[in-house]
C-alpha atoms as a PDB file:
ATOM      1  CA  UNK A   1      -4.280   0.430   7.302  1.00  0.00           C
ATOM      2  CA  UNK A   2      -5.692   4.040   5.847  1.00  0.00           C
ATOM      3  CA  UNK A   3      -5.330   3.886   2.519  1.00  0.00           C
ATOM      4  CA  UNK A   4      -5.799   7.184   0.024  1.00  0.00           C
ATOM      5  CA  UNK A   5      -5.862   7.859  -3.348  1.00  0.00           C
ATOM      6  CA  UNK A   6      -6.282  10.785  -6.145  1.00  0.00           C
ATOM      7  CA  UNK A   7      -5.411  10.946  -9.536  1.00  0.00           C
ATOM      8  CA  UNK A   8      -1.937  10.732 -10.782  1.00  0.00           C
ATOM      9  CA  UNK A   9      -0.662  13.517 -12.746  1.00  0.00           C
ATOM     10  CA  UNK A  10       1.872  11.361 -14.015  1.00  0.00           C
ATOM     11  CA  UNK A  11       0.930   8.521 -16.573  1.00  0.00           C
ATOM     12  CA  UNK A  12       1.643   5.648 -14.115  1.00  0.00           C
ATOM     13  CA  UNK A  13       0.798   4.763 -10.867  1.00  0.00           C
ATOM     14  CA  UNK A  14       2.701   5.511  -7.741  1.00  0.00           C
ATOM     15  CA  UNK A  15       2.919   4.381  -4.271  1.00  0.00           C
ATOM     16  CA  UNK A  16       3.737   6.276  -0.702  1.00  0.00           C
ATOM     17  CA  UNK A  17       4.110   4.957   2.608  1.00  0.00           C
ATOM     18  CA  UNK A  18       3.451   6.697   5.930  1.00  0.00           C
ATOM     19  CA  UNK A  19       4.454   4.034   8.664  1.00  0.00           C
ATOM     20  CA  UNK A  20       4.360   5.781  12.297  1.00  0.00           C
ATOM     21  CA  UNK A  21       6.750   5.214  15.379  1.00  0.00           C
ATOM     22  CA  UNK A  22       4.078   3.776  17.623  1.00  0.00           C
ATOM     23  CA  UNK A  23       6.798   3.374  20.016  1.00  0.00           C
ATOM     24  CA  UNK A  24       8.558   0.707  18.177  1.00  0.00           C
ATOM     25  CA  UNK A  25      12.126   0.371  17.166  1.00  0.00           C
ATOM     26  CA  UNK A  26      13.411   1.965  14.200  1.00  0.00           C
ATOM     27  CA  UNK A  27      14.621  -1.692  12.603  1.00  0.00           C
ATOM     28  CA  UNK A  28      10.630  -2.620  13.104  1.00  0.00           C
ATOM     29  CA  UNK A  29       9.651   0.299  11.239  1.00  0.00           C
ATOM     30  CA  UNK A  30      11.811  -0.586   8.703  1.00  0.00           C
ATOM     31  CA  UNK A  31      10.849  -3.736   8.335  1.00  0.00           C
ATOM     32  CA  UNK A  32       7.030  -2.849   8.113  1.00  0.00           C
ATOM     33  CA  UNK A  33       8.047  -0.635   5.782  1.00  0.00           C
ATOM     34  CA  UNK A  34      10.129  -3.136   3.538  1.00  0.00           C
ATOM     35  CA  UNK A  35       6.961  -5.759   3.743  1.00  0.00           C
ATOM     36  CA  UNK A  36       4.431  -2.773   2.279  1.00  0.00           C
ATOM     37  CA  UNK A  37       7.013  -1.296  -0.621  1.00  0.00           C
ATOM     38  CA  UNK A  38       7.273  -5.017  -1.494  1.00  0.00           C
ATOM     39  CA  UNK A  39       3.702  -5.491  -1.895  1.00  0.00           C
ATOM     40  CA  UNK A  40       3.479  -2.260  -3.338  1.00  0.00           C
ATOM     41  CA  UNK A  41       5.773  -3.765  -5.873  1.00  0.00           C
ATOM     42  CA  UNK A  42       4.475  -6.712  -6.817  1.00  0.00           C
ATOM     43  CA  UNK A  43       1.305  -6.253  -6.586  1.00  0.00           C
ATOM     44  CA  UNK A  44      -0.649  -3.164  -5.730  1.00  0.00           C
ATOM     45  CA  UNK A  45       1.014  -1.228  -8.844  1.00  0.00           C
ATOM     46  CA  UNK A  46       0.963  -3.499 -11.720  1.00  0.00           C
ATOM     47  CA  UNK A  47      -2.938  -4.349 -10.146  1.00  0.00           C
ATOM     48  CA  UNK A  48      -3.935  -0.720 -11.128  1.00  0.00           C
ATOM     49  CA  UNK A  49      -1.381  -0.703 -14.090  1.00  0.00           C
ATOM     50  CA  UNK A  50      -3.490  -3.738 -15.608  1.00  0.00           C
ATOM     51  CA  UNK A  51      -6.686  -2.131 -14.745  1.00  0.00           C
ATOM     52  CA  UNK A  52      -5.831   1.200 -16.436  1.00  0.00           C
ATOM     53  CA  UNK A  53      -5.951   3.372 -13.529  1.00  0.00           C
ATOM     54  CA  UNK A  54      -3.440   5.323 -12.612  1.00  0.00           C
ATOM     55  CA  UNK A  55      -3.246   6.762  -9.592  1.00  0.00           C
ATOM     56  CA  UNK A  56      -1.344   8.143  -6.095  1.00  0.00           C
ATOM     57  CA  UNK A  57      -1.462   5.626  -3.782  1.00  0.00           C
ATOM     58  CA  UNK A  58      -0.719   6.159  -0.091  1.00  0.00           C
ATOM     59  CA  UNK A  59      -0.999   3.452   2.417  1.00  0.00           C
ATOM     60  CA  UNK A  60      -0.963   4.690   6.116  1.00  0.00           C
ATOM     61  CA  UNK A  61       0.272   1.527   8.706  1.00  0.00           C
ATOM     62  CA  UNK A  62      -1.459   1.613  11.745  1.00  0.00           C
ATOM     63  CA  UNK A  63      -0.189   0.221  15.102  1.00  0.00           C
ATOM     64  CA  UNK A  64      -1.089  -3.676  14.200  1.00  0.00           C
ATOM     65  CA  UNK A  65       0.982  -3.671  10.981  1.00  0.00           C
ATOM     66  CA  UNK A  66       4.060  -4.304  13.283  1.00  0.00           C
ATOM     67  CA  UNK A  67       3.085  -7.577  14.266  1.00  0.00           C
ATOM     68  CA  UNK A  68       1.102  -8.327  11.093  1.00  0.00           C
ATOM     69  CA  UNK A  69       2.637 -11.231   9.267  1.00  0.00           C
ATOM     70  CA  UNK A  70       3.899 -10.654   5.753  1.00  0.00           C
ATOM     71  CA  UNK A  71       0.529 -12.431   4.314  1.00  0.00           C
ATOM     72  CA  UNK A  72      -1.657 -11.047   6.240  1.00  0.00           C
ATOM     73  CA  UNK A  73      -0.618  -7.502   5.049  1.00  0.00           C
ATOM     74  CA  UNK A  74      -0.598  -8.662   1.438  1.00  0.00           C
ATOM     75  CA  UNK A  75      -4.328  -9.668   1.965  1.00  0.00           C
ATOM     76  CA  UNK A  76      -5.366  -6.623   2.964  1.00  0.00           C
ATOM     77  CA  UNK A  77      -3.072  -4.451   0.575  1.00  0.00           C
ATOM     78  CA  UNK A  78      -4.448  -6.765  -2.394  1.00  0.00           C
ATOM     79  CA  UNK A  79      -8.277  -6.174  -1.277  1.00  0.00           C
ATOM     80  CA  UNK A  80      -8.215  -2.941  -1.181  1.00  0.00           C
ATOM     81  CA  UNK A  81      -6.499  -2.169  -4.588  1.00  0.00           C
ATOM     82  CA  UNK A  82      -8.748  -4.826  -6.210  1.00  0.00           C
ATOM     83  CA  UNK A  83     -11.692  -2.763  -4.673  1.00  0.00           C
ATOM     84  CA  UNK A  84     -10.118   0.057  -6.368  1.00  0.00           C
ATOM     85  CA  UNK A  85      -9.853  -1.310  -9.921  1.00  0.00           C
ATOM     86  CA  UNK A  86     -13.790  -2.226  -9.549  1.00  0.00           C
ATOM     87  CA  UNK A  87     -14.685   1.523  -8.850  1.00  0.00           C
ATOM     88  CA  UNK A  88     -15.473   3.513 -12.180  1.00  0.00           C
ATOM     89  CA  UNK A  89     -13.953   6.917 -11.863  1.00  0.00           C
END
């Protein structure tokens, strides 16, 4: 996954998704995109939240995120935002 950040203007955190065709079937999609708002959810947002940084999050699935199990994306999700909340701004 690509992941970006900036600043958020607003005084929480937020999360976007970008999750690609790749050639798969719109109910895959979906369902990548389900697993990553769900992660988002529990917890990539209330991660920063906790930490005091707020910030735009936006997670870009790549190709492998389709047949990615549900832990396996909530691994990598969860290491990168905890690598996040380390960083001083």
């Amino acid at each position: 996954m690509d992941v970006f950040f900036a600043a958020s203007p607003a005084s929480r955190s937020r999360l976007g998704l970008i999750v690609p065709k790749h050639g798969h079937r719109i109910v895959d999609r979906n369902r990548v995109k389900r697993r990553l708002r769900e992660i988002g959810r529990r917890c990539a947002l209330p991660a920063l939240d906790s930490a005091g940084v707020h910030l735009d999050l936006l997670i870009r699935a790549h190709r492998s995120a389709y047949g990615a199990p549900f832990a396996v994306l909530e691994d990598e999700v969860t290491t990168l935002v905890e690598g996040l909340c380390s960083r001083s701004f």
